[in-house]
Protein backbone atom coordinates (compact mmCIF):
# COMPACT_ATOMS: atom_id res chain seq x y z
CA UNK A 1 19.77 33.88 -74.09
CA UNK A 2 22.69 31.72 -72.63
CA UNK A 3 25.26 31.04 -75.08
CA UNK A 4 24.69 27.46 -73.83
CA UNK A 5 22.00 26.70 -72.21
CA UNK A 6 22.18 22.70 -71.82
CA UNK A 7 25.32 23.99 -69.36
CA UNK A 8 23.55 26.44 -68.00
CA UNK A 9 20.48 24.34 -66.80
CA UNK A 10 22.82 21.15 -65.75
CA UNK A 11 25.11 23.95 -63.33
CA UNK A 12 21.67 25.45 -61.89
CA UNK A 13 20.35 21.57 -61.29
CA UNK A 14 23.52 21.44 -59.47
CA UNK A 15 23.30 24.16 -57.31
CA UNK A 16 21.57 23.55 -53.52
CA UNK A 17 20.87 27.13 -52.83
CA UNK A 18 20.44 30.46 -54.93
CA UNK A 19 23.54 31.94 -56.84
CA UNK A 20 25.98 33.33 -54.58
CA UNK A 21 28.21 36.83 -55.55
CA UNK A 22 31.53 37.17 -54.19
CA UNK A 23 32.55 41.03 -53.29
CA UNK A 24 35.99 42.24 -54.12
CA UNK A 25 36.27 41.23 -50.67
CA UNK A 26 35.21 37.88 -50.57
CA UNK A 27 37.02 37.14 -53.69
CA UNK A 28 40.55 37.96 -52.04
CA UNK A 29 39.70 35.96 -49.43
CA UNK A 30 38.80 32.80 -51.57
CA UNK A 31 41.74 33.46 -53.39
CA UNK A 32 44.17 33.41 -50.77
CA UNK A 33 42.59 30.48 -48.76
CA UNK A 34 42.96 28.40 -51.90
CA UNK A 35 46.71 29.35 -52.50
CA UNK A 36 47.52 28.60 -48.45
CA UNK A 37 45.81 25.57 -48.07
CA UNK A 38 47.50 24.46 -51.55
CA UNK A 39 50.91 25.07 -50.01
CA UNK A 40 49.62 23.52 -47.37
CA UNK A 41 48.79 20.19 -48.68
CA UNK A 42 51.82 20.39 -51.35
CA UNK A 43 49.83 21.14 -54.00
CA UNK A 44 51.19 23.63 -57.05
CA UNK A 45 49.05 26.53 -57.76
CA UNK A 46 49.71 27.68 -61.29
CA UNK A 47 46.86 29.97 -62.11
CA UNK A 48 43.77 30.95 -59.92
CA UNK A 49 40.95 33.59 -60.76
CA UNK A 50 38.18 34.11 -58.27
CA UNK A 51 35.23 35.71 -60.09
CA UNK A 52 32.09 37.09 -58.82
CA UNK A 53 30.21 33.81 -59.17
CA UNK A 54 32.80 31.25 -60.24
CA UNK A 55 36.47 30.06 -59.90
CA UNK A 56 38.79 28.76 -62.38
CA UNK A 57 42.33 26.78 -60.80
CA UNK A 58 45.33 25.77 -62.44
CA UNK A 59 46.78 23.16 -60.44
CA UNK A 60 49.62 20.78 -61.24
CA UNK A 61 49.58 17.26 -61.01
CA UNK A 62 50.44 16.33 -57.46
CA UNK A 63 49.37 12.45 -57.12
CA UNK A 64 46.14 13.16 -54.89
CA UNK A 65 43.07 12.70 -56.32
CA UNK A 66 42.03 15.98 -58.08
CA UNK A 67 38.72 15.51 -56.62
CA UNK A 68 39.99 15.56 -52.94
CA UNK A 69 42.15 18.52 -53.49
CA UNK A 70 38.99 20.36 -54.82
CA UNK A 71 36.95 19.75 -51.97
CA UNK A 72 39.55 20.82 -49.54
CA UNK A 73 40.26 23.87 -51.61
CA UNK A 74 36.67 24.32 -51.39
CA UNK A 75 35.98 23.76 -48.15
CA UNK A 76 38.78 25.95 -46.99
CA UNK A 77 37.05 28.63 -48.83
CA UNK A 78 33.88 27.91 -47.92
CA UNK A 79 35.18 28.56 -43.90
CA UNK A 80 37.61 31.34 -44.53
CA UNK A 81 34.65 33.04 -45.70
CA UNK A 82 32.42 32.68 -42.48
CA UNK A 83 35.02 34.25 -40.82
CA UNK A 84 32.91 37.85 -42.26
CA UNK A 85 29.60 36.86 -43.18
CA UNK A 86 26.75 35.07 -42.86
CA UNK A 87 25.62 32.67 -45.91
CA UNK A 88 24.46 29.77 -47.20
CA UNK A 89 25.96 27.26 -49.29
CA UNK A 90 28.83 28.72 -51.47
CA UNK A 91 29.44 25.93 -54.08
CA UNK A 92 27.51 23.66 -56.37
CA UNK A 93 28.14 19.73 -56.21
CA UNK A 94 31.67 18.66 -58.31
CA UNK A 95 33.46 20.66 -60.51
CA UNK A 96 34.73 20.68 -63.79
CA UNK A 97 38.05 19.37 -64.61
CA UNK A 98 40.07 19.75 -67.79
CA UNK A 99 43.29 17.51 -67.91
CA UNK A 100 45.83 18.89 -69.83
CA UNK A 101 48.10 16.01 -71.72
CA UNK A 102 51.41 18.22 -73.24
CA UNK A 103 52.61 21.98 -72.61
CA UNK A 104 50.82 23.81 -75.30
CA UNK A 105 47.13 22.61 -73.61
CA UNK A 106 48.57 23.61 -70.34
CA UNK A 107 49.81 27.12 -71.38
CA UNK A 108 46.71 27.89 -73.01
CA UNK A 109 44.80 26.99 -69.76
CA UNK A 110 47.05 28.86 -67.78
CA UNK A 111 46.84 31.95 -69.90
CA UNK A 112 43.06 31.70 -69.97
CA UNK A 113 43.11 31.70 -65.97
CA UNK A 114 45.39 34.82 -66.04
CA UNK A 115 43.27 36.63 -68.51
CA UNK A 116 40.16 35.94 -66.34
CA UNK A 117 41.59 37.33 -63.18
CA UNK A 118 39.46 40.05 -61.25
């Protein structure tokens, strides 16, 4: 049993394909395309973790709208990717943001990230 399933039901409603598992691989991949196209666009990269089937990012307050950075990051990705393989859809629709308002919110995030990292 999911340890919520209310979450678990909205993020499979949300999904346009079946669940997608990133290799070792794959994962590096993601994770550098991210942290290049950041730089990139002059966006600050404090923590990323690529898991197997989802991705948590850290990423400073630039002035772009968080949800245009996403989709580049993700779209980035999503190509980089092709570059080896074959698939589908990679990502569900939107994403879920937490804003962090003072350091202590912000470390915690950050260390969360780290601890998460493949």
């Amino acid at each position: 049993m999911s340890a919520n399933e209310g979450l678990e039901g909205a993020n499979k409603r949300m999904r346009r394909g079946g669940a997608v598992k990133f290799n070792k691989a794959e994962r590096e991949i993601v994770r550098r395309a991210i942290l290049a196209e950041a730089r990139r666009i002059g966006e600050r990269i404090l923590a990323v973790s690529v898991q197997s089937n989802h991705i948590h990012v850290v990423i400073s307050a630039g002035g772009k709208a968080i949800s245009k950075v996403v989709s580049r990051l993700k779209c980035v990705a999503y190509y980089e990717t092709q570059r080896d393989s074959v698939r589908r859809r990679l990502w569900s629709r939107g994403y879920d943001k937490r804003l962090c308002f003072d350091e202590e919110s912000l470390r915690r995030r950050i260390a969360y990230v780290n601890k998460h990292k493949a």
